[in-house]
C-alpha atoms as a PDB file:
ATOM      1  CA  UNK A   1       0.000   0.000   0.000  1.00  0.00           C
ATOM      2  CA  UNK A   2       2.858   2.234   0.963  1.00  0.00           C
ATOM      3  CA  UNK A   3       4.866   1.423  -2.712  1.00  0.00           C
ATOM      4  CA  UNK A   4       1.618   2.572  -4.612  1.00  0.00           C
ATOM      5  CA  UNK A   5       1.100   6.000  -2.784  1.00  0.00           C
ATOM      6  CA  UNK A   6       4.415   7.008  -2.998  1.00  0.00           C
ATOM      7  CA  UNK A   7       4.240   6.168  -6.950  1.00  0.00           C
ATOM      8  CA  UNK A   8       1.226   8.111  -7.212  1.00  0.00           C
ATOM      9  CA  UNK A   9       2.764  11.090  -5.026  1.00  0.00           C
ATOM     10  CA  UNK A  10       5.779  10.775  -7.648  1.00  0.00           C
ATOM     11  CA  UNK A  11       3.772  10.995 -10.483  1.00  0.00           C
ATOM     12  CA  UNK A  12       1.978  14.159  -9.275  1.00  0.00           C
ATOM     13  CA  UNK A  13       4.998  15.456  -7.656  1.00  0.00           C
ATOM     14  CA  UNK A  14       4.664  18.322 -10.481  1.00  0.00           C
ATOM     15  CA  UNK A  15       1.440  19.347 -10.213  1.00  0.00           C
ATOM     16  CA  UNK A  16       1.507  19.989  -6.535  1.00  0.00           C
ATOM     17  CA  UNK A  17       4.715  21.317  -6.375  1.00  0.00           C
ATOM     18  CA  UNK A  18       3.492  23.918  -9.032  1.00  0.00           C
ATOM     19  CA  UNK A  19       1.046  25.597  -6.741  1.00  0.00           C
ATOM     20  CA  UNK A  20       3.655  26.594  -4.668  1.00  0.00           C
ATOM     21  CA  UNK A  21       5.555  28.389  -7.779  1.00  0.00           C
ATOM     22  CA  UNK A  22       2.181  29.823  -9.089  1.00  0.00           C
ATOM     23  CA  UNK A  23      -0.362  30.305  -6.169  1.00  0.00           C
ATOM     24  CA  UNK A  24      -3.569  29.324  -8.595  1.00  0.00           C
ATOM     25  CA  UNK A  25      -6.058  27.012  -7.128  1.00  0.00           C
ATOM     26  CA  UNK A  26      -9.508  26.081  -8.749  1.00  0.00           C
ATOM     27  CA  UNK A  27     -11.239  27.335  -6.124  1.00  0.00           C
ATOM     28  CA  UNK A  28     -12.770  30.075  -8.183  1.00  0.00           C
ATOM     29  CA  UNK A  29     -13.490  27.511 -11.366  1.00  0.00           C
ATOM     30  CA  UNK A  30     -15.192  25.407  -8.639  1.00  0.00           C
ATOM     31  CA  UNK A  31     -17.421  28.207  -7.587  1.00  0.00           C
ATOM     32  CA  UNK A  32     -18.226  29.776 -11.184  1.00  0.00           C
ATOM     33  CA  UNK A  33     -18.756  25.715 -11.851  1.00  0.00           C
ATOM     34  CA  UNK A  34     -21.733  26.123  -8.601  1.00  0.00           C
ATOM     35  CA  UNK A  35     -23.013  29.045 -10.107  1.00  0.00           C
ATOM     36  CA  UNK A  36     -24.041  27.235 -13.097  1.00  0.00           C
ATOM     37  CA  UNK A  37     -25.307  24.572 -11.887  1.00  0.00           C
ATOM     38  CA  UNK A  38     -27.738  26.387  -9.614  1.00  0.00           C
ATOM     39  CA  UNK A  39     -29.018  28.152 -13.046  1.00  0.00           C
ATOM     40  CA  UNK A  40     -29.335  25.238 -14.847  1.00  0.00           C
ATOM     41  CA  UNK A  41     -31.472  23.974 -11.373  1.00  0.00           C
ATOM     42  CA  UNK A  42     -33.469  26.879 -11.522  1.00  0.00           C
ATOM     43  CA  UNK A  43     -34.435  27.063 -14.871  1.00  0.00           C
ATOM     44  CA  UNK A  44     -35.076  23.752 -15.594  1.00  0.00           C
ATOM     45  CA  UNK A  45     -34.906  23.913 -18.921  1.00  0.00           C
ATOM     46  CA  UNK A  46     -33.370  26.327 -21.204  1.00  0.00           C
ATOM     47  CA  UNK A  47     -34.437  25.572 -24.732  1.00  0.00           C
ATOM     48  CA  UNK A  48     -32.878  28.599 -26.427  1.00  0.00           C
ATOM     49  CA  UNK A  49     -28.695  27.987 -26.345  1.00  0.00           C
ATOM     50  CA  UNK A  50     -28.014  31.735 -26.826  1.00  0.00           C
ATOM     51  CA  UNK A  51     -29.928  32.830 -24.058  1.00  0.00           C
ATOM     52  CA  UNK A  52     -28.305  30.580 -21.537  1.00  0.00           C
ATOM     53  CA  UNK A  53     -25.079  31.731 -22.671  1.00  0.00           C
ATOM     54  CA  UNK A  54     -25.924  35.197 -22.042  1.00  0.00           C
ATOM     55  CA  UNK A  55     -27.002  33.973 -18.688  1.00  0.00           C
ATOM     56  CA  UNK A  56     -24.229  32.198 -17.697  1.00  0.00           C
ATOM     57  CA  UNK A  57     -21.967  35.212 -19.068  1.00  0.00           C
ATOM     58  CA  UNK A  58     -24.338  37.808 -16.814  1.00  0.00           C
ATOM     59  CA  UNK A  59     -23.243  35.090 -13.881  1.00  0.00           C
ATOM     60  CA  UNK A  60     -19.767  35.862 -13.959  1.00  0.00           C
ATOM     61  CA  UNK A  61     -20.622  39.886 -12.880  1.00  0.00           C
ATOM     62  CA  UNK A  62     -22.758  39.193 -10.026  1.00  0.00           C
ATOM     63  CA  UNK A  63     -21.918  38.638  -6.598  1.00  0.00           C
ATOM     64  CA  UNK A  64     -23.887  36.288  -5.533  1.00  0.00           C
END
């Protein structure tokens, strides 16, 4: 069990290690992510694609 986290920690060794170079986290993805899937709740059912991408861009200037 040990031998296959510490391949899997050296296999991601990058990716973690870059967070400390770059400070970016998906935190904010994550939450834009929530966002639209509370629309997409709240709607129901969109039929018309252009107006749900004008919703979803209107989502990313609220505060909400």
């Amino acid at each position: 069990m040990l031998v296959k986290v510490a391949e899997w920690l050296t296999g991601v060794k990058s990716n973690i290690l870059n967070w400390f170079d770059y400070k970016i986290s998906s935190e904010k993805l994550e939450a834009f992510n929530g966002k639209i899937r509370k629309l997409l709740k709240n709607t129901c059912v969109l039929r018309d694609e252009e107006y749900l991408f004008l919703r979803i861009q209107n989502l990313m200037y609220t505060k909400t």
